[in-house]
Protein backbone atom coordinates (compact mmCIF):
# COMPACT_ATOMS: atom_id res chain seq x y z
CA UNK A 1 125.89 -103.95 56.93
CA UNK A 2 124.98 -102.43 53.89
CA UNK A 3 124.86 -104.66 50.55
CA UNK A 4 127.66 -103.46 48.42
CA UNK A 5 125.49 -103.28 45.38
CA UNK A 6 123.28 -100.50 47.40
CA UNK A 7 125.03 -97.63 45.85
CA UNK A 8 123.93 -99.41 42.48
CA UNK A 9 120.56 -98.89 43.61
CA UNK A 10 120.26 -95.60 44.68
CA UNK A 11 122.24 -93.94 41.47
CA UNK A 12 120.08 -95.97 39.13
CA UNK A 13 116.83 -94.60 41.57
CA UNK A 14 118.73 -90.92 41.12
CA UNK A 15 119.29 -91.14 37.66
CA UNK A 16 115.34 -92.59 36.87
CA UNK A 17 113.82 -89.72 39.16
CA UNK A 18 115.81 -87.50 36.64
CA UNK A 19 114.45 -89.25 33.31
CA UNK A 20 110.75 -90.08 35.13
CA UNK A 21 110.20 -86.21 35.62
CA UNK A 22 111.51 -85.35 31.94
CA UNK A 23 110.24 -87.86 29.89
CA UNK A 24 107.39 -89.53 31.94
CA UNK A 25 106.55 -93.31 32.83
CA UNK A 26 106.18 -94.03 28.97
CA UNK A 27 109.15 -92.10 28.04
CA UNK A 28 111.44 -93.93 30.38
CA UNK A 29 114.20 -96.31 28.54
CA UNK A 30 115.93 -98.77 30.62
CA UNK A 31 118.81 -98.78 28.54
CA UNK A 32 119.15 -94.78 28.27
CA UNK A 33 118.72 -95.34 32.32
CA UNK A 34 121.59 -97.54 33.25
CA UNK A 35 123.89 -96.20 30.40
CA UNK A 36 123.27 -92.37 33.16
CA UNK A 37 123.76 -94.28 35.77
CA UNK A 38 126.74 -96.39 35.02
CA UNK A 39 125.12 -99.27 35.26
CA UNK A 40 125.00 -102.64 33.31
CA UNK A 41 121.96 -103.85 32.17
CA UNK A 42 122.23 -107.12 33.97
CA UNK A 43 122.02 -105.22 37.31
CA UNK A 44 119.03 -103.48 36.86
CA UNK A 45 116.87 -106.67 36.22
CA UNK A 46 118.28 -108.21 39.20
CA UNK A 47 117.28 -105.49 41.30
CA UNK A 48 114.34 -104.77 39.99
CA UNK A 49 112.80 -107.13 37.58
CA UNK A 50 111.08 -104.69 35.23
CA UNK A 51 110.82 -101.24 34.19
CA UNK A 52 107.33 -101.18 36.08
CA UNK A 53 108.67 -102.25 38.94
CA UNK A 54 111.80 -99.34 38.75
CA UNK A 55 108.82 -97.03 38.48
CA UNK A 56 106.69 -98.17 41.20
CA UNK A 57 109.73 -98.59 43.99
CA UNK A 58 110.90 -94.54 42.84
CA UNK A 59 107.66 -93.48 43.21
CA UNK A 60 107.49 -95.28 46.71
CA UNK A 61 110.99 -93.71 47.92
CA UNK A 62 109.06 -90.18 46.78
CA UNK A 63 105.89 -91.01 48.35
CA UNK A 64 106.72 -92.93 51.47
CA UNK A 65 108.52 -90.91 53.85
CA UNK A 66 105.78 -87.86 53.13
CA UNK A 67 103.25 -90.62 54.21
CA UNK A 68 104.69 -90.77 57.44
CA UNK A 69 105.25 -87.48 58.52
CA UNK A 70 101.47 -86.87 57.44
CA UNK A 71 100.38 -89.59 59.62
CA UNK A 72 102.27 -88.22 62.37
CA UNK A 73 100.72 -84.49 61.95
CA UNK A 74 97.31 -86.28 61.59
CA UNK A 75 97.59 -87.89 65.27
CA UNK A 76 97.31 -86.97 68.52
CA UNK A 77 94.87 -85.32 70.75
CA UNK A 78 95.12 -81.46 69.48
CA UNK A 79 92.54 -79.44 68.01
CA UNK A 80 91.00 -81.03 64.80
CA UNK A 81 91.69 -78.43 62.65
CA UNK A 82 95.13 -77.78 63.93
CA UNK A 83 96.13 -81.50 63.09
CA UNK A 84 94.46 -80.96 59.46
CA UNK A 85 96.35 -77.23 58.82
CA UNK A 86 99.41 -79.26 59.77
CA UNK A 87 98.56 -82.55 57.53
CA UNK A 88 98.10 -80.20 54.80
CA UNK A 89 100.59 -78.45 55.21
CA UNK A 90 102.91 -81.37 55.18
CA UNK A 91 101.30 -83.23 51.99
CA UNK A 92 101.11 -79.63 49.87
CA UNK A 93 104.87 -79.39 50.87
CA UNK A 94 105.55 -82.56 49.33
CA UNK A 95 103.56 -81.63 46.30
CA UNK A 96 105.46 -78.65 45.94
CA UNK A 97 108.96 -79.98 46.20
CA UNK A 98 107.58 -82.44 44.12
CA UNK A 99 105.90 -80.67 41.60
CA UNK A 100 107.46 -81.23 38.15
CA UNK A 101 107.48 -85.10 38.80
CA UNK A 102 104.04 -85.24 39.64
CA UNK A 103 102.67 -82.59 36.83
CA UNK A 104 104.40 -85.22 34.87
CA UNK A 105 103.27 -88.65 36.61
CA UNK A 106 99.31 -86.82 36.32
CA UNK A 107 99.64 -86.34 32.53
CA UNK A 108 100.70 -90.31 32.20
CA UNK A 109 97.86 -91.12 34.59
CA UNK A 110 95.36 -89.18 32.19
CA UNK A 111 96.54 -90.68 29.10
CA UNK A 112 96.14 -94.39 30.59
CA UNK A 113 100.00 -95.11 31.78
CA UNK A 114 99.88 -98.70 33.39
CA UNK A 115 102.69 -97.85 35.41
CA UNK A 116 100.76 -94.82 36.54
CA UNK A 117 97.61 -96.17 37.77
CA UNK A 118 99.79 -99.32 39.35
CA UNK A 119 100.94 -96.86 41.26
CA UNK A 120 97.49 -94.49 42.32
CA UNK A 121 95.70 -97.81 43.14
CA UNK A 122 98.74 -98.87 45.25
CA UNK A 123 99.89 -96.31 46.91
CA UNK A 124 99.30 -92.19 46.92
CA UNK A 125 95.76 -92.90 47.62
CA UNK A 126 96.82 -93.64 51.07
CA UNK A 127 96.71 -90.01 52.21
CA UNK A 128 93.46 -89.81 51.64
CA UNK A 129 91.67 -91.90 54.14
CA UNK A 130 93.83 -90.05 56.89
CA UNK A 131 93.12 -86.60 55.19
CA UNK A 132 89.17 -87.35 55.15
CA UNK A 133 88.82 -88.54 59.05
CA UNK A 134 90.16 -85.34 60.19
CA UNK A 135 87.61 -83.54 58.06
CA UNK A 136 84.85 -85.77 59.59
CA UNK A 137 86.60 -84.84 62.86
CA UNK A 138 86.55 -81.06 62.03
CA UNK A 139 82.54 -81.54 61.14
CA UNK A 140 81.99 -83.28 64.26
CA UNK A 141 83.60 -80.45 66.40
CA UNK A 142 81.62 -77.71 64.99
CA UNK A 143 85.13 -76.40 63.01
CA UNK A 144 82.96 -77.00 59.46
CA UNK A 145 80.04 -76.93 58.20
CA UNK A 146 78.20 -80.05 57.89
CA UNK A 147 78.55 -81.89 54.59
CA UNK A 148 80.21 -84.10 52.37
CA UNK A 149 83.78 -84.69 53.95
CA UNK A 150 85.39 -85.81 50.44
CA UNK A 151 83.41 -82.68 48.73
CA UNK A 152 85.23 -80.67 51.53
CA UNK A 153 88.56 -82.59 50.18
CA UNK A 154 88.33 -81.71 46.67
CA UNK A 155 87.65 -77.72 47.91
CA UNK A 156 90.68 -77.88 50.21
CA UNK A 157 92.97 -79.76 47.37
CA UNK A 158 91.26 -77.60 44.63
CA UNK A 159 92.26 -74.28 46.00
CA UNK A 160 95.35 -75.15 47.65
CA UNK A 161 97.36 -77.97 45.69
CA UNK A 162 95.81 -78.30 42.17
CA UNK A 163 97.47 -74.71 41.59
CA UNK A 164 100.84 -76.02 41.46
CA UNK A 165 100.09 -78.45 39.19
CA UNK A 166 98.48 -76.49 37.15
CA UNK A 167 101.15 -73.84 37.18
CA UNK A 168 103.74 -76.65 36.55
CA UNK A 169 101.77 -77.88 33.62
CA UNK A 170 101.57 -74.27 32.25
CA UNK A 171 105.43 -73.31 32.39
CA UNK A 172 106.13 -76.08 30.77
CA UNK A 173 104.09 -75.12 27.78
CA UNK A 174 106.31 -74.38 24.54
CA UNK A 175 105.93 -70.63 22.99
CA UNK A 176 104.28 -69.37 26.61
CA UNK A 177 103.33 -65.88 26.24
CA UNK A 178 106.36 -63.64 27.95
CA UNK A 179 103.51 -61.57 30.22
CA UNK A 180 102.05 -65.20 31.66
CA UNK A 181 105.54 -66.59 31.86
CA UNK A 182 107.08 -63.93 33.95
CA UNK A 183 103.57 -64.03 36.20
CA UNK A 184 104.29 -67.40 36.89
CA UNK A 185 108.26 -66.98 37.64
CA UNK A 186 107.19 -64.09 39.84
CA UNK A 187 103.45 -63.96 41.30
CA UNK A 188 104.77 -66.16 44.03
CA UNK A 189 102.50 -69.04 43.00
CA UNK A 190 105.04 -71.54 43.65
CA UNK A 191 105.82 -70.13 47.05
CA UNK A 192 105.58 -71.80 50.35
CA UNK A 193 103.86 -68.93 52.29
CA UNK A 194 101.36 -68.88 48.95
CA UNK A 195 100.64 -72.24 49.49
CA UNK A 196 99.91 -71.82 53.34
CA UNK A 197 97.77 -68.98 52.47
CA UNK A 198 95.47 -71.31 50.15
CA UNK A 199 95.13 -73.76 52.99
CA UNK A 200 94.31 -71.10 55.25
CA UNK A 201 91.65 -69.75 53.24
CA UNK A 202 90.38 -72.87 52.14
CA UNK A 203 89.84 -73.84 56.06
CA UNK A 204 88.45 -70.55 56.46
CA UNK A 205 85.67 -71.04 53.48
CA UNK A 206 84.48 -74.54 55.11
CA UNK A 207 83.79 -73.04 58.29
CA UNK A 208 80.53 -72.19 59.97
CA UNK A 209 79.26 -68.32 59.84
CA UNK A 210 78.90 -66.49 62.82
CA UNK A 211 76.70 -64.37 64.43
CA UNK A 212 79.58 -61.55 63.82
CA UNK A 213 80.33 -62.82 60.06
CA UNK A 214 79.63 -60.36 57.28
CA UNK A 215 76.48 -61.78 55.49
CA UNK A 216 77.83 -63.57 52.38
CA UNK A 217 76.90 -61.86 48.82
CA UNK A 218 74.61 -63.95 47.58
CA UNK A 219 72.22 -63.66 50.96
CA UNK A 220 69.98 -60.74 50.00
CA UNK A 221 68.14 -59.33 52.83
CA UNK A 222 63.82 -59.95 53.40
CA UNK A 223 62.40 -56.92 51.01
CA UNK A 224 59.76 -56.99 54.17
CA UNK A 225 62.89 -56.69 56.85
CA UNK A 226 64.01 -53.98 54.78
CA UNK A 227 61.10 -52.36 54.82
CA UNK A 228 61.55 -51.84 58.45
C-alpha cells in the first residue's frame, strides 16, 4: 500500500524537474520549490534531507528507467552491432526527450556544480561501461575497425548526441539571429529520424572498407600505378 505522503513526493519531484531545467542545480530554491508544489517546508526535509539530495533522487527518476531499457537492448545473443544501433538508439532517445534538462545539468557540471558532479560520478556514467563492451564486441567481430573502443565512443556520441545539446544550448541563446533560429526550429535537428540518421552514419564511418568501397579522399593513388 502506497504511503499517503507519496503524492507529496512525486509533485515536489514534478515541480523540481520544472525549476532544475529552468534555473539549474544552483538556481534551485527549496523554498520557491515547495511554495509550486504545495508543500510545507517541513515535508521536504523529511523526505529528502537536503536540496542535494532532491537533486540527486530527480536526476535518478530521469536517469534510471533509461538505464534499464539500455541494458536490456545491450543483451542478448544478436548481432553486435544490432544490439549497439539499438542501445544507442535508446540512450540518444532519452537525451532527446531530455534535452533542455540536460543542456542545463552540462552547463552546472562545467561551471563546478557539486550537485552536478555528485551526480556524473554516481550515476549517468553507468551507460558507459555497457556502451563500450559492445564496441569491443563490434571490433572483435570484424563490424569496426580496430582501435580505441572509448575513441570510437566519443565519434559515435560526437556526431550523434552532442548535436542536441548543442542545439539546445544555442536556442536558448538571448538575441539569436532570426535566420539560425528558424534553422534550428525547422532543419529537423531535433528530430527522431535525424537522430537515427547520425547513429547510422556514425556506425557506418567506424566500419572496415571493402574491397567494393569507394577509395576515401585523402588516399591518393601510387604516381607509379598511375603511370600504368
Amino acid at each position: 500500500m502506497a504511503r499517503p505522503s507519496q503524492q507529496l513526493d512525486e509533485e515536489l519531484l514534478r515541480v523540481g524537474r520544472i525549476h532544475l531545467e529552468e534555473r539549474g542545480c544552483g538556481g534551485l530554491k527549496v523554498r520557491e520549490l515547495c511554495a509550486g508544489a504545495g508543500v510545507n517546508l517541513g515535508m521536504f526535509h523529511y523526505h529528502f534531507g537536503t536540496k542535494d539530495a532532491f537533486i540527486g533522487r530527480l536526476l535518478e527518476d530521469i536517469y534510471g528507467p533509461m538505464f534499464a531499457r539500455l541494458n536490456l537492448a545491450a543483451s542478448g545473443t544478436a548481432d553486435p552491432l544490432e544490439r549497439l544501433r539499438s542501445t544507442l538508439l535508446v540512450f540518444g532517445g532519452w537525451v532527446r526527450e531530455n534535452r533542455r534538462l540536460l543542456a542545463r545539468f552540462t552547463a552546472d557540471a562545467l561551471t563546478g556544480e557539486p550537485a552536478a558532479w555528485t551526480f556524473l560520478r554516481a550515476a549517468e556514467v553507468r551507460h558507459i561501461p555497457v556502451i563500450l563492451a559492445l564496441i569491443v564486441e563490434c571490433q572483435a567481430a570484424g563490424r569496426f575497425l580496430p582501435g580505441s573502443p572509448l575513441e570510437a565512443m566519443i565519434v559515435i556520441g560526437g556526431a550523434s548526441f552532442l548535436p542536441l545539446l548543442i542545439g539546445t544550448l544555442i536556442a536558448g541563446v538571448d538575441h539569436l539571429p532570426a535566420p539560425l533560429r528558424l534553422m534550428l526550429e525547422q532543419g529537423g535537428l531535433f528530430a527522431e529520424e535525424a537522430l537515427a540518421r547520425r547513429i547510422d552514419a556514425a556506425l557506418r564511418g567506424l566500419a572496415p572498407f571493402s574491397s567494393a568501397s569507394p577509395r576515401p579522399r585523402h588516399e591518393k593513388k601510387n604516381p607509379a600505378h598511375a603511370a600504368h
